[in-house]
C-alpha atoms as a PDB file:
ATOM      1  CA  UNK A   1     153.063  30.401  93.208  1.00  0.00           C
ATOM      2  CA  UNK A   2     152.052  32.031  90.119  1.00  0.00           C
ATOM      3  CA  UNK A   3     148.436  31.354  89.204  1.00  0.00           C
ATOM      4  CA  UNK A   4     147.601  33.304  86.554  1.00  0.00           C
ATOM      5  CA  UNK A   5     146.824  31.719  82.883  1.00  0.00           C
ATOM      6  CA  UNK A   6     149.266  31.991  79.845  1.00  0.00           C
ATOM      7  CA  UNK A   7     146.462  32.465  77.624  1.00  0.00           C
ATOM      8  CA  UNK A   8     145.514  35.715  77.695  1.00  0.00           C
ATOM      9  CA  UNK A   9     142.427  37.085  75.387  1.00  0.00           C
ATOM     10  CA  UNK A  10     143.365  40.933  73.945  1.00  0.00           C
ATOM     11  CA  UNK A  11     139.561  42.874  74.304  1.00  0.00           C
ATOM     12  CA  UNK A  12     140.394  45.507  71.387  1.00  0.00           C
ATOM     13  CA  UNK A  13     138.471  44.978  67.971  1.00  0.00           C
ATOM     14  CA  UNK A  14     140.011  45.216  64.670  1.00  0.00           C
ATOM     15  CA  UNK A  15     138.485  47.698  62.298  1.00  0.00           C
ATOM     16  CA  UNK A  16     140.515  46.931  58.948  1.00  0.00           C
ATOM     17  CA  UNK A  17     137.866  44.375  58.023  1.00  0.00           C
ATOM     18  CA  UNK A  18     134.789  46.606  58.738  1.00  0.00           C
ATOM     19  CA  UNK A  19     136.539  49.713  57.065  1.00  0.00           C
ATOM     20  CA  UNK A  20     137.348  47.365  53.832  1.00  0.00           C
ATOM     21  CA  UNK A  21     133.053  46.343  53.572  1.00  0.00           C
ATOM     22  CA  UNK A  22     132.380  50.033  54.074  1.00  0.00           C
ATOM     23  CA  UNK A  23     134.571  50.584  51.204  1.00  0.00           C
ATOM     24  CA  UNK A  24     133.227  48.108  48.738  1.00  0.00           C
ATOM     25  CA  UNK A  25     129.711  49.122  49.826  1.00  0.00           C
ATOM     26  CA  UNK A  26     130.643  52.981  48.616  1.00  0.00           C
ATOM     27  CA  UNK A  27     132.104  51.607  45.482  1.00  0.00           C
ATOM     28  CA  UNK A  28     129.273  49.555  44.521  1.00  0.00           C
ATOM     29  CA  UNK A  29     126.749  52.582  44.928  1.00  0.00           C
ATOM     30  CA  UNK A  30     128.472  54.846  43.547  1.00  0.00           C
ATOM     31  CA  UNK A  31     129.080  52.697  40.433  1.00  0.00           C
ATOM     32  CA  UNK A  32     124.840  51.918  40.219  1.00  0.00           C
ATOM     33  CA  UNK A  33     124.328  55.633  41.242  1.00  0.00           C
ATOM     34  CA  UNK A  34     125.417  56.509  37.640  1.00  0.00           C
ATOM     35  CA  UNK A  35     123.767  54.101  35.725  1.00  0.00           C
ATOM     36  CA  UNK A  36     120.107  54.822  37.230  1.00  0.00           C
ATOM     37  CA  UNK A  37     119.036  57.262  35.032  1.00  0.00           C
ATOM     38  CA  UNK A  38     118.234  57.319  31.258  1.00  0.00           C
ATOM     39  CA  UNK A  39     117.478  61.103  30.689  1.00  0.00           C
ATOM     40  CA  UNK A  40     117.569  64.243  33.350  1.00  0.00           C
ATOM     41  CA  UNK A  41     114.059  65.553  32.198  1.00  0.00           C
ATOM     42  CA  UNK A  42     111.866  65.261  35.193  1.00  0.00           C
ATOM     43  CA  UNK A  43     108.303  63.709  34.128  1.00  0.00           C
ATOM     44  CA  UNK A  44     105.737  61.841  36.204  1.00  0.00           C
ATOM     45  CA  UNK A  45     105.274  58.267  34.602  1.00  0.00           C
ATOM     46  CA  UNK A  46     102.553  55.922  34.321  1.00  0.00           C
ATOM     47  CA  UNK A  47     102.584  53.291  36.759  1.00  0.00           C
ATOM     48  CA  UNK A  48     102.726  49.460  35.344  1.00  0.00           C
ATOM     49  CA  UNK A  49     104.011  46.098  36.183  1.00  0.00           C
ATOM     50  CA  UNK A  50     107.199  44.765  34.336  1.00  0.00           C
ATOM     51  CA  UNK A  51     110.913  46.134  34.231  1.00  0.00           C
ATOM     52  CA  UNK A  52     113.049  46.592  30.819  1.00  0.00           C
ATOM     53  CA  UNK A  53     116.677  47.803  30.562  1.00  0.00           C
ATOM     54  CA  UNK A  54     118.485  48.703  28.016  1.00  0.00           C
ATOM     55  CA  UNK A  55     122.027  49.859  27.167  1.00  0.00           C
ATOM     56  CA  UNK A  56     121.639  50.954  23.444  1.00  0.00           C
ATOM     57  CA  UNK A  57     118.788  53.245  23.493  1.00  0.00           C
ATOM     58  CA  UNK A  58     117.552  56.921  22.927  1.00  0.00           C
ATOM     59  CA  UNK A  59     115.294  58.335  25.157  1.00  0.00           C
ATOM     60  CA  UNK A  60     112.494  60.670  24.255  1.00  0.00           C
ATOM     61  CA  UNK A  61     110.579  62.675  26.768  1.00  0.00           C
ATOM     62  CA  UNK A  62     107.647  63.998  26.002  1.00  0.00           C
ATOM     63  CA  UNK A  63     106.193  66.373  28.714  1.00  0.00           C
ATOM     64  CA  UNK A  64     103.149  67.751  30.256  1.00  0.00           C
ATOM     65  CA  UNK A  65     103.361  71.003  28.093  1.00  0.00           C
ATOM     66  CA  UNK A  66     103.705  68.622  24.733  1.00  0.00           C
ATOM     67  CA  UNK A  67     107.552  70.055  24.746  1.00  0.00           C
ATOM     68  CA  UNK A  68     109.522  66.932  22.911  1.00  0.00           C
ATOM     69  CA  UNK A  69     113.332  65.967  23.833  1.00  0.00           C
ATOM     70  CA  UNK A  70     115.665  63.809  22.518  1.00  0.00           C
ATOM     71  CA  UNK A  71     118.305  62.716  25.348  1.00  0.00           C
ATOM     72  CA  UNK A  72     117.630  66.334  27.227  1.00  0.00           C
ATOM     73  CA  UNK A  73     118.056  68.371  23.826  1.00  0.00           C
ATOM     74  CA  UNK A  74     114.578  70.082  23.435  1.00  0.00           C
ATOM     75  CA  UNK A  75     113.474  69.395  19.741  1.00  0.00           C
ATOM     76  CA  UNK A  76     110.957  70.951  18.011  1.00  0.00           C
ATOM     77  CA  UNK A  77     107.709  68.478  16.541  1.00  0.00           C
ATOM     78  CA  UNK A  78     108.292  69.012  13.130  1.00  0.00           C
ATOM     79  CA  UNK A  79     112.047  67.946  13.174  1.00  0.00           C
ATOM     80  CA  UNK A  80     111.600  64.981  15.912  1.00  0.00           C
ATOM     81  CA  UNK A  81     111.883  62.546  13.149  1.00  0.00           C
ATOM     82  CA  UNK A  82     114.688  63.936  11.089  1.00  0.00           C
ATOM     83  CA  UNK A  83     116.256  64.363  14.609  1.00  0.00           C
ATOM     84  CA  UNK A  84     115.646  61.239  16.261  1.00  0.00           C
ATOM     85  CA  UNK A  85     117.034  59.506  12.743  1.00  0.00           C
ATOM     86  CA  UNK A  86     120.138  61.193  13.342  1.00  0.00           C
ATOM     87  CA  UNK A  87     120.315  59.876  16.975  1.00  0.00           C
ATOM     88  CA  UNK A  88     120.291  56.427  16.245  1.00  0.00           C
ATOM     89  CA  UNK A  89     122.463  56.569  13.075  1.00  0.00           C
ATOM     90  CA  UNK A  90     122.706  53.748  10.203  1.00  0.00           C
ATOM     91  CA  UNK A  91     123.064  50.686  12.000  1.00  0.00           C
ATOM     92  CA  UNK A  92     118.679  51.002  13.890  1.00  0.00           C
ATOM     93  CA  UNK A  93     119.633  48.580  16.678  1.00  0.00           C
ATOM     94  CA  UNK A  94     119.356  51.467  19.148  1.00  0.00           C
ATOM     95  CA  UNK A  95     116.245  51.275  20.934  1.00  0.00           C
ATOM     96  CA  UNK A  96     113.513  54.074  21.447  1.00  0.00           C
ATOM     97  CA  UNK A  97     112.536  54.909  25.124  1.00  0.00           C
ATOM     98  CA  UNK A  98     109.419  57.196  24.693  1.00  0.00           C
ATOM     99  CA  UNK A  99     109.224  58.698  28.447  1.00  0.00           C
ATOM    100  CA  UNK A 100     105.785  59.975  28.161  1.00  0.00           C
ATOM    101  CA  UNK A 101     104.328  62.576  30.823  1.00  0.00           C
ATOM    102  CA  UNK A 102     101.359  60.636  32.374  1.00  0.00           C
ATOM    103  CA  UNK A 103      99.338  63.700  31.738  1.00  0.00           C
ATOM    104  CA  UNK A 104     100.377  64.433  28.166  1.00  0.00           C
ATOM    105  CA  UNK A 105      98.290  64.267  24.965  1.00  0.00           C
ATOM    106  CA  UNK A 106      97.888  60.345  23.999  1.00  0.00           C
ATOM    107  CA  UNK A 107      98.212  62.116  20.173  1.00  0.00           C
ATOM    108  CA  UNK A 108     102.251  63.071  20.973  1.00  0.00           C
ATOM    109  CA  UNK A 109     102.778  59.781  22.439  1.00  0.00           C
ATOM    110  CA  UNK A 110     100.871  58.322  19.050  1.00  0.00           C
ATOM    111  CA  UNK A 111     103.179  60.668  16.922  1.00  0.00           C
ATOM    112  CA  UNK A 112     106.704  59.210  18.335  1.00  0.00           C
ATOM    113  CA  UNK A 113     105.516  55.577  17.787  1.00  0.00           C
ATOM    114  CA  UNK A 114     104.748  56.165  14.363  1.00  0.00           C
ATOM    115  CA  UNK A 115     107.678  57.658  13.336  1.00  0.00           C
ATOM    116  CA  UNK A 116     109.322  54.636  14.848  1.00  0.00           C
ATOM    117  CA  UNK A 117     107.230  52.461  13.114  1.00  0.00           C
ATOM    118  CA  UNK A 118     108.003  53.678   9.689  1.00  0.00           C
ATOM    119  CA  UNK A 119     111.559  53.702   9.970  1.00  0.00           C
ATOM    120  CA  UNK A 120     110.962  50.312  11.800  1.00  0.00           C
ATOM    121  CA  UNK A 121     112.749  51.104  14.837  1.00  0.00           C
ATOM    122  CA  UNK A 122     112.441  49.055  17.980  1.00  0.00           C
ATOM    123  CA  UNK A 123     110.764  50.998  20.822  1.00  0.00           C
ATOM    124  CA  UNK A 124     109.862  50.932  24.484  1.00  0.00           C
ATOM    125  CA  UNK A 125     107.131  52.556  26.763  1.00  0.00           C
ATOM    126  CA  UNK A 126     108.396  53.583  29.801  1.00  0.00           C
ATOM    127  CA  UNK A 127     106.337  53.776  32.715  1.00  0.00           C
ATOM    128  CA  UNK A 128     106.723  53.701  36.621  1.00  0.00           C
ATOM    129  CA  UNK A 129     107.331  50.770  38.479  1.00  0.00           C
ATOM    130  CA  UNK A 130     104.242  49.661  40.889  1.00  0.00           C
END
């Protein structure tokens, strides 16, 4: 007399499925990994509340020895206008990032929004999240 069930349960796990979310998961970060910077030039921001992104914009970094850049080519003060005019081109819906140094003279921040201001380009402070 054979007493043994029919229904037997098989103990090993299937990894497919857990190797497939691993997969996704890399994807995903790898894709936002590229898109978290705006400019390579390392300054310490400002902290603030409030978040703002943009895909059309400029950035220019402005850092704690006064040294201007435009997208992490070092421009000199006296061309940053003719310069950052070239950057955004004919069409001015590109937007200004001015990545100030927290520590940097209020004046150079004050000289990049004016220059935006008279060509009437739309600009952004950015600062550091709180």
């Amino acid at each position: 007399m054979n007493l043994r069930g029919r229904n037997k349960v098989n103990p090993n796990f299937n990894m497919s499925s857990m190797t497939d979310i691993v997969f996704l998961l890399l994807i995903f970060f790898m894709l936002t990994s590229t898109l978290v910077t705006v400019s390579a030039i390392d300054v310490l921001l400002p902290k603030a509340g409030g978040k703002t992104e943009n895909s059309k914009s400029i950035a220019v970094t402005i850092t704690n020895d006064s040294s201007f850049y435009i997208d992490k080519t070092k421009v000199s003060d006296a061309n940053l206008e003719r310069e950052l005019l070239t950057k955004v081109g004919a069409d001015k819906k590109k937007t200004v990032v001015i990545r100030g140094d927290q520590n940097v003279p209020y004046k150079n921040v004050m000289q990049v929004i004016d220059i935006a201001n008279r060509n009437k380009l739309k600009m952004i402070l950015a600062v550091k999240g709180k």
